[in-house]
PDB file of N, CA and C in Angstrom:
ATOM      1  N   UNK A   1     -23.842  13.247  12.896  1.00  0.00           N
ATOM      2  CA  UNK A   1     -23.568  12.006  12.207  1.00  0.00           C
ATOM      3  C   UNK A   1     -23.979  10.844  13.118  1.00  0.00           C
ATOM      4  N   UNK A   2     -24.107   9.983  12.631  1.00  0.00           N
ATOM      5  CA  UNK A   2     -25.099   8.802  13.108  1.00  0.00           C
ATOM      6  C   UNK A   2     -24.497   7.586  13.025  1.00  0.00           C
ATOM      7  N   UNK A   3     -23.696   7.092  14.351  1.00  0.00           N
ATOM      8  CA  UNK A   3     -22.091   6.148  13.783  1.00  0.00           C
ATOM      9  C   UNK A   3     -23.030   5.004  14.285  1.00  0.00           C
ATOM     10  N   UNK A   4     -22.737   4.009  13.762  1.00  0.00           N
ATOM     11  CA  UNK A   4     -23.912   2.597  13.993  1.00  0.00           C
ATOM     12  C   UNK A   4     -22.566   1.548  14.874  1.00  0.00           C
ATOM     13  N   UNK A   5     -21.113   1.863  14.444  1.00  0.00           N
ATOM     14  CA  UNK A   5     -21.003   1.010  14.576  1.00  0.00           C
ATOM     15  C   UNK A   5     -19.316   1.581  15.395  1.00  0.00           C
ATOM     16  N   UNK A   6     -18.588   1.372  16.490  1.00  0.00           N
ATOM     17  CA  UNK A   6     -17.105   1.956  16.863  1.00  0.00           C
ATOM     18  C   UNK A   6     -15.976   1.034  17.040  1.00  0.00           C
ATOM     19  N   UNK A   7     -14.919   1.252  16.680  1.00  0.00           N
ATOM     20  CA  UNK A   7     -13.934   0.324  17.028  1.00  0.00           C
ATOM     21  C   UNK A   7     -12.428   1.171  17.592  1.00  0.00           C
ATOM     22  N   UNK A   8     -12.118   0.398  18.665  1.00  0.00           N
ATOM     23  CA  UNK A   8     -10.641   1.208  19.267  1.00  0.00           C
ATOM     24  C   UNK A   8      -9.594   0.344  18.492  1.00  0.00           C
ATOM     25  N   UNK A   9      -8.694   0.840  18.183  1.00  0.00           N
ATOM     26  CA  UNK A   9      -7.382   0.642  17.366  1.00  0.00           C
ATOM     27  C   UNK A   9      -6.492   1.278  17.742  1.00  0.00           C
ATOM     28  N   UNK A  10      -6.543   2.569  19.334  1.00  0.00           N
ATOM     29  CA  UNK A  10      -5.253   2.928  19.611  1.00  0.00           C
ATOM     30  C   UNK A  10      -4.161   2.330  20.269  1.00  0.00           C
ATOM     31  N   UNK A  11      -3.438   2.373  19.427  1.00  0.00           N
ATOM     32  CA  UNK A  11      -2.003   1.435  20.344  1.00  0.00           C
ATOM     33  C   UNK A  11      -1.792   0.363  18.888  1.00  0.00           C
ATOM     34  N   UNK A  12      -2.654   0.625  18.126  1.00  0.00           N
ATOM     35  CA  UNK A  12      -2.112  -0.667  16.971  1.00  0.00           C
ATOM     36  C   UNK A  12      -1.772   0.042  16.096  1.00  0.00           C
ATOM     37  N   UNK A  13      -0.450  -0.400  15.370  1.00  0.00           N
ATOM     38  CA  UNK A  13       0.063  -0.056  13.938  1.00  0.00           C
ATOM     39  C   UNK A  13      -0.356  -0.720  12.816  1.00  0.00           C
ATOM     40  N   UNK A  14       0.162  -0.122  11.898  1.00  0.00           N
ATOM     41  CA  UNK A  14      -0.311  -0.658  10.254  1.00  0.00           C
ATOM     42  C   UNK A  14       0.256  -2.153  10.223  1.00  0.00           C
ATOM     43  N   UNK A  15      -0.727  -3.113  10.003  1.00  0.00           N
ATOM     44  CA  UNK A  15      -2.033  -2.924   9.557  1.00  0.00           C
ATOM     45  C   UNK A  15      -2.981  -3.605  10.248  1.00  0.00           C
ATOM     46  N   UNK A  16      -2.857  -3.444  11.553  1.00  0.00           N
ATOM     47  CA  UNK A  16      -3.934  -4.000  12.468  1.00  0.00           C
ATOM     48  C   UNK A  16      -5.634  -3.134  12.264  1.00  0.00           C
ATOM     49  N   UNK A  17      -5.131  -1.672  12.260  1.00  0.00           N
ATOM     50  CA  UNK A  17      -6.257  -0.973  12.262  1.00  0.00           C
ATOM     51  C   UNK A  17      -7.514  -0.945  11.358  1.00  0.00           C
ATOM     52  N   UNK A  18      -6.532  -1.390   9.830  1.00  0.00           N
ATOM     53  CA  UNK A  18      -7.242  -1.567   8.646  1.00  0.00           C
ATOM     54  C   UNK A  18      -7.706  -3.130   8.851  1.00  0.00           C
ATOM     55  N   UNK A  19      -7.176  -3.750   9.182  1.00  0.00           N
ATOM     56  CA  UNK A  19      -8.039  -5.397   9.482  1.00  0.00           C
ATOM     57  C   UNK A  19      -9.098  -5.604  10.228  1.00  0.00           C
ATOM     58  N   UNK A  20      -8.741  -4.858  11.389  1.00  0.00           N
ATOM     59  CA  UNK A  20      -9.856  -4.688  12.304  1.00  0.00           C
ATOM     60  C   UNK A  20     -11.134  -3.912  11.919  1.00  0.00           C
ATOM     61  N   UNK A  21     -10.365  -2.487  10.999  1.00  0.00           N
ATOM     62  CA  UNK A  21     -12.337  -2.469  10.313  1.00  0.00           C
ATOM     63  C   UNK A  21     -12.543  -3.066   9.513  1.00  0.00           C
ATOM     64  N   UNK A  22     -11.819  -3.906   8.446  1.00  0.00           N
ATOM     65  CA  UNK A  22     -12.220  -4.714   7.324  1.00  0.00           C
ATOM     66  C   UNK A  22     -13.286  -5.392   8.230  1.00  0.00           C
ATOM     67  N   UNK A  23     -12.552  -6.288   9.165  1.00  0.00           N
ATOM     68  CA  UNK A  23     -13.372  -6.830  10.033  1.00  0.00           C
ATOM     69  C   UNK A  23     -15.233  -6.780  10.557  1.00  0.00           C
ATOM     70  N   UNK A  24     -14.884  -5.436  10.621  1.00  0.00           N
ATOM     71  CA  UNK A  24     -16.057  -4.882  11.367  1.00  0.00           C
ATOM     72  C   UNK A  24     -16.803  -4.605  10.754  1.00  0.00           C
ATOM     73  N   UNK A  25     -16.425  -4.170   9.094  1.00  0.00           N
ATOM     74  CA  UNK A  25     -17.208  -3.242   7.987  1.00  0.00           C
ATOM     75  C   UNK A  25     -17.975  -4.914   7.526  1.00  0.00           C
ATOM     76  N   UNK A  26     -17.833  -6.192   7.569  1.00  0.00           N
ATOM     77  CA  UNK A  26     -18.381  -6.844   7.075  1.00  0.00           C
ATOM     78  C   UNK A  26     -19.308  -7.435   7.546  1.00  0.00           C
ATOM     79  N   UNK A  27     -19.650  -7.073   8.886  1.00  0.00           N
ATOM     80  CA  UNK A  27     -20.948  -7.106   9.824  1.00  0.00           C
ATOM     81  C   UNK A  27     -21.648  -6.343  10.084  1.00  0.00           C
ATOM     82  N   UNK A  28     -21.499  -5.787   8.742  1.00  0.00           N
ATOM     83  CA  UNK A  28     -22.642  -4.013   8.842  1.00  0.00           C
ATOM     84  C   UNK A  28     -23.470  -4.757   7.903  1.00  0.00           C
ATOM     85  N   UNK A  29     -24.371  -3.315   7.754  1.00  0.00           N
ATOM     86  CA  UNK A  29     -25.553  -3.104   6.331  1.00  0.00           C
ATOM     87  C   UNK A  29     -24.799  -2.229   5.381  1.00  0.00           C
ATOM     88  N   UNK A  30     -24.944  -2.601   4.278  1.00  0.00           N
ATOM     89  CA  UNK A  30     -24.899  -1.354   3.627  1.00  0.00           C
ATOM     90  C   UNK A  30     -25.194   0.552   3.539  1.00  0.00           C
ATOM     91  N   UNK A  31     -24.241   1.178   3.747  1.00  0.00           N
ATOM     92  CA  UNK A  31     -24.807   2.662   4.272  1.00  0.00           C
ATOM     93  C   UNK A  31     -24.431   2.763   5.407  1.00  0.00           C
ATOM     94  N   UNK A  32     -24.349   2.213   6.514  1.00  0.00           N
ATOM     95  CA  UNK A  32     -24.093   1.825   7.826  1.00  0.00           C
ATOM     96  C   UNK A  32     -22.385   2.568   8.105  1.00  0.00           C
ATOM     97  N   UNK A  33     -22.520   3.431   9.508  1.00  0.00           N
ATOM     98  CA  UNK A  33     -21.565   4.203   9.665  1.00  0.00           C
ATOM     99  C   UNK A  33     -20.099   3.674  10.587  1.00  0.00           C
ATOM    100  N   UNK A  34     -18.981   3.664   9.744  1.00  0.00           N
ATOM    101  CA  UNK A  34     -17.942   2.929  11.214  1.00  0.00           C
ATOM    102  C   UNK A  34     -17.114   3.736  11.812  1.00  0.00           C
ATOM    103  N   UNK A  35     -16.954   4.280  12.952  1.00  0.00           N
ATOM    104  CA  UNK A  35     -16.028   5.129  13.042  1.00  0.00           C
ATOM    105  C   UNK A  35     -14.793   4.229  14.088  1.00  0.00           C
ATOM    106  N   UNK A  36     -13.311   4.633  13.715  1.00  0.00           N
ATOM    107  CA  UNK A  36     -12.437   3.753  14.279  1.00  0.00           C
ATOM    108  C   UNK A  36     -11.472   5.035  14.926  1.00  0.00           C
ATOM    109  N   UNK A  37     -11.115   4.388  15.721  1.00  0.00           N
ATOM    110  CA  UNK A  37     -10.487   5.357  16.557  1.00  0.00           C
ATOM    111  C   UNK A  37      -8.618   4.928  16.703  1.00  0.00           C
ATOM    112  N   UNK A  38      -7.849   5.630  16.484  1.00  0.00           N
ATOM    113  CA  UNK A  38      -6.559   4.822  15.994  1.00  0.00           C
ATOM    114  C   UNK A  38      -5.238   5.909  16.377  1.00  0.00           C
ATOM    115  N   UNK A  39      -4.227   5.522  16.622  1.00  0.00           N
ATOM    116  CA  UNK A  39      -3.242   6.545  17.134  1.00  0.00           C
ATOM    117  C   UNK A  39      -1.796   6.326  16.258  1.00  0.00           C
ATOM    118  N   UNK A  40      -2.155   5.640  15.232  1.00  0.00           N
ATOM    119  CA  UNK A  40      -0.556   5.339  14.214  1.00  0.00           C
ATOM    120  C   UNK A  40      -1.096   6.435  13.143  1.00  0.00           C
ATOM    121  N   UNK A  41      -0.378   7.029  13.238  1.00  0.00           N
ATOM    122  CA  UNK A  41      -0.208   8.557  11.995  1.00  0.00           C
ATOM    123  C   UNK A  41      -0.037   8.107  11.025  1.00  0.00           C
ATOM    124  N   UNK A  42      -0.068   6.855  10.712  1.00  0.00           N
ATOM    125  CA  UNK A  42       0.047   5.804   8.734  1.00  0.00           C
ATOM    126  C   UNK A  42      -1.168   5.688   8.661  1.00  0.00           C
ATOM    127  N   UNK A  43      -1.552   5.706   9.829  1.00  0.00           N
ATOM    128  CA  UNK A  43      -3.386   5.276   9.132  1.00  0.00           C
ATOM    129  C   UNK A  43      -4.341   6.378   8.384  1.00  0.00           C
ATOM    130  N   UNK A  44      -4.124   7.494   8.147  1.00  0.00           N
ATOM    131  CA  UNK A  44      -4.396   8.128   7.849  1.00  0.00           C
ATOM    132  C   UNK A  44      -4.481   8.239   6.168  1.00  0.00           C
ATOM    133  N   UNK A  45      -3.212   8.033   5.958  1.00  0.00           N
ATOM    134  CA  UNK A  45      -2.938   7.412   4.146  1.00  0.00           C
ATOM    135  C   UNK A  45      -3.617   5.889   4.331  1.00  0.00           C
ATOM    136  N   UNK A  46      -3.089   4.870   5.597  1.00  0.00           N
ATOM    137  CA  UNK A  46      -3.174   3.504   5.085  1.00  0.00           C
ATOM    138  C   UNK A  46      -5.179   3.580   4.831  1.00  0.00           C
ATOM    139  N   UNK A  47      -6.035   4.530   5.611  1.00  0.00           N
ATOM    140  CA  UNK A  47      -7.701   4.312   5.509  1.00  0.00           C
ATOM    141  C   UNK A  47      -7.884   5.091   4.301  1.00  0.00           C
ATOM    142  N   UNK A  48      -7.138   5.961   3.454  1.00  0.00           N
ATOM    143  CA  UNK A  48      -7.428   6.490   2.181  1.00  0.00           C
ATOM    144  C   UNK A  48      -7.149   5.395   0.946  1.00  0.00           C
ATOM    145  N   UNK A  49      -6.449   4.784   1.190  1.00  0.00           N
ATOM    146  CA  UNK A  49      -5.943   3.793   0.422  1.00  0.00           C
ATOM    147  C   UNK A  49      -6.988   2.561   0.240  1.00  0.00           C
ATOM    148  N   UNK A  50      -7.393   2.392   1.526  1.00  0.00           N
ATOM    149  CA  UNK A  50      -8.427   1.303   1.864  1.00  0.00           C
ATOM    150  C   UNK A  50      -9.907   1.669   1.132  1.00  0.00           C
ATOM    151  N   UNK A  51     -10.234   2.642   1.238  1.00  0.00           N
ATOM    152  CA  UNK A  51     -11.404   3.479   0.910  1.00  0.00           C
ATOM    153  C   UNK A  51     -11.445   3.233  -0.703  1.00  0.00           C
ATOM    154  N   UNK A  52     -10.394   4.064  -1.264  1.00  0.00           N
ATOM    155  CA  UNK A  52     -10.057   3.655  -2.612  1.00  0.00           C
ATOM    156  C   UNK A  52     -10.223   2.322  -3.273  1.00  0.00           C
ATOM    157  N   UNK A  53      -9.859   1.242  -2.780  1.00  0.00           N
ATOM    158  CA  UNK A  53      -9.208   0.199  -3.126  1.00  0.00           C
ATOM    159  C   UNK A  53     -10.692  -1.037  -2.711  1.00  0.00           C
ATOM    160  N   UNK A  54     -11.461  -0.356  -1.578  1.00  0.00           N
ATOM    161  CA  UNK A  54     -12.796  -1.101  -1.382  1.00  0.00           C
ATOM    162  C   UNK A  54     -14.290  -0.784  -1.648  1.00  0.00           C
ATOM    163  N   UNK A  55     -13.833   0.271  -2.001  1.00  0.00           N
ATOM    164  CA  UNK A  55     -15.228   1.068  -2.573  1.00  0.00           C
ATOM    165  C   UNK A  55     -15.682   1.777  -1.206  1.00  0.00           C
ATOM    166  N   UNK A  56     -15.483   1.280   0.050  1.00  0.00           N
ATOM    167  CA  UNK A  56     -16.210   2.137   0.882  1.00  0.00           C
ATOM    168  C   UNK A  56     -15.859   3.675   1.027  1.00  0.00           C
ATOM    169  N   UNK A  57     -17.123   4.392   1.575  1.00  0.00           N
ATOM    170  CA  UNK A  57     -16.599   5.683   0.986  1.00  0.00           C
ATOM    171  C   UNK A  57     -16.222   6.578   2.672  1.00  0.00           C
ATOM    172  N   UNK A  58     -14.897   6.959   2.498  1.00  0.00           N
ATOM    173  CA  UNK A  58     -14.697   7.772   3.613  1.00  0.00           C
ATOM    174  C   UNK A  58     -15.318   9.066   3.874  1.00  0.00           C
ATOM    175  N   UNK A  59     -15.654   8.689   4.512  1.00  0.00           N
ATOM    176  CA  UNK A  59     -16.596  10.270   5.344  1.00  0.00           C
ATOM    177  C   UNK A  59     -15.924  11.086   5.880  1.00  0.00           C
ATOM    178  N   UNK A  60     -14.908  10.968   7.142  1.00  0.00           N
ATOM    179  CA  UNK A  60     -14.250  11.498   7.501  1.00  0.00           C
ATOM    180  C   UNK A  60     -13.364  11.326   8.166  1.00  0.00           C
ATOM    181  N   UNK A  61     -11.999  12.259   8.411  1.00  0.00           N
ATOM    182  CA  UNK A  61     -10.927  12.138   8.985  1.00  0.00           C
ATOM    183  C   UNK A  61     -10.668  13.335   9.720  1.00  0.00           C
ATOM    184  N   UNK A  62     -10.464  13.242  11.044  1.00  0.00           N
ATOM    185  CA  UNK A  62      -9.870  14.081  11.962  1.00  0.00           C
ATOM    186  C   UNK A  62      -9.012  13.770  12.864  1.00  0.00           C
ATOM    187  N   UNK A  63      -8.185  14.980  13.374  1.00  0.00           N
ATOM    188  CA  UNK A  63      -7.191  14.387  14.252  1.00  0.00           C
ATOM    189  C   UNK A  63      -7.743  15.085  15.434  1.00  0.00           C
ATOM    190  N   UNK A  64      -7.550  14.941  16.482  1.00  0.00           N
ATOM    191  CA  UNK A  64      -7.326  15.000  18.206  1.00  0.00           C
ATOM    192  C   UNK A  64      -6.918  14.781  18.912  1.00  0.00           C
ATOM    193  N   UNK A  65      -5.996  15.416  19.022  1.00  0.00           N
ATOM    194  CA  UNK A  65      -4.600  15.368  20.019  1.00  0.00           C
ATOM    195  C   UNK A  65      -3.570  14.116  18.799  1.00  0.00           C
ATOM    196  N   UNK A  66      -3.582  12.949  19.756  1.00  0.00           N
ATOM    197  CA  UNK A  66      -2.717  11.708  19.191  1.00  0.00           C
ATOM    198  C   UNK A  66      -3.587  11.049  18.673  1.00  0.00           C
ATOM    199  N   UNK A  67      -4.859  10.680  18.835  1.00  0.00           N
ATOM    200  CA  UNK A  67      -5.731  10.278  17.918  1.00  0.00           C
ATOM    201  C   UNK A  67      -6.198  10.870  16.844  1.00  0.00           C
ATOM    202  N   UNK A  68      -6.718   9.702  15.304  1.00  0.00           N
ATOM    203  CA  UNK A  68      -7.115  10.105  14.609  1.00  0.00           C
ATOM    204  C   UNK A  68      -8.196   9.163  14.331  1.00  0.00           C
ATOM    205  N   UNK A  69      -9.206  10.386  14.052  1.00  0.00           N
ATOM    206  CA  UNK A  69     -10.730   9.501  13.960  1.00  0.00           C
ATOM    207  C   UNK A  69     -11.199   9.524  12.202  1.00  0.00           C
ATOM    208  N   UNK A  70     -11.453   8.278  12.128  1.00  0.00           N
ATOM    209  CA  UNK A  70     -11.889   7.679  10.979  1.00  0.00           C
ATOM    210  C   UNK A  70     -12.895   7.422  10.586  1.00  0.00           C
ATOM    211  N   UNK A  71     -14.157   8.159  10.013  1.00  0.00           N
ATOM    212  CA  UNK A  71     -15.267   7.773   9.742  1.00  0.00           C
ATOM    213  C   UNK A  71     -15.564   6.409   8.385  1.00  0.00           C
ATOM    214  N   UNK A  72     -16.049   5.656   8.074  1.00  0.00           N
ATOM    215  CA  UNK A  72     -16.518   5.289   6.731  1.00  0.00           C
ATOM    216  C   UNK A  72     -17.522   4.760   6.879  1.00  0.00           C
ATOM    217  N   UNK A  73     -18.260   4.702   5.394  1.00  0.00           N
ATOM    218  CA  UNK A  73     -19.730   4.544   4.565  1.00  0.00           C
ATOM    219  C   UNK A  73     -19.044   2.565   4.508  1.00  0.00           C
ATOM    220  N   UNK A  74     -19.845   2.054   4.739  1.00  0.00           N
ATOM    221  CA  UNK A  74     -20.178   0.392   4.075  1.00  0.00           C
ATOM    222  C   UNK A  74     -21.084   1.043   2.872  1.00  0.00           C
ATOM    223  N   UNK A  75     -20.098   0.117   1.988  1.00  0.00           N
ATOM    224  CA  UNK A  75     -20.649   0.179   0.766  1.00  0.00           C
ATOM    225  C   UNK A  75     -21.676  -0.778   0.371  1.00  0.00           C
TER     226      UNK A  75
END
């Protein structure tokens, strides 16, 4: 996978993490990959929710260790 674009979010709770990629997702291209890196176990529902609700499309979600990594598509 081919991430264009990264952001750290560990140590922030809901809803810093989701602002911060709103943030970030709006200085992309379209198609353009974000992966966020985040350690609040809400974010997991709170970036499904986001995905839903913005059209961007989640790619993927994994956990590792206390982190959970967040891929998404700019729509």
């Amino acid at each position: 996978m081919n991430i264009d674009k990264q952001i750290d979010t560990r140590g922030l709770n809901c809803p810093l993490p989701i602002l911060r990629a709103k943030k970030a997702l709006t200085d992309m291209q379209s198609g353009q990959l974000l992966k966020v890196v985040a350690t609040d176990p809400g974010s997991l529902r709170d970036f499904q929710a986001f995905a839903r609700q913005t059209g961007n499309e989640l790619v993927e979600q994994q956990q590792e260790g206390e982190e959970i990594i967040h891929v998404l598509r700019r729509r």
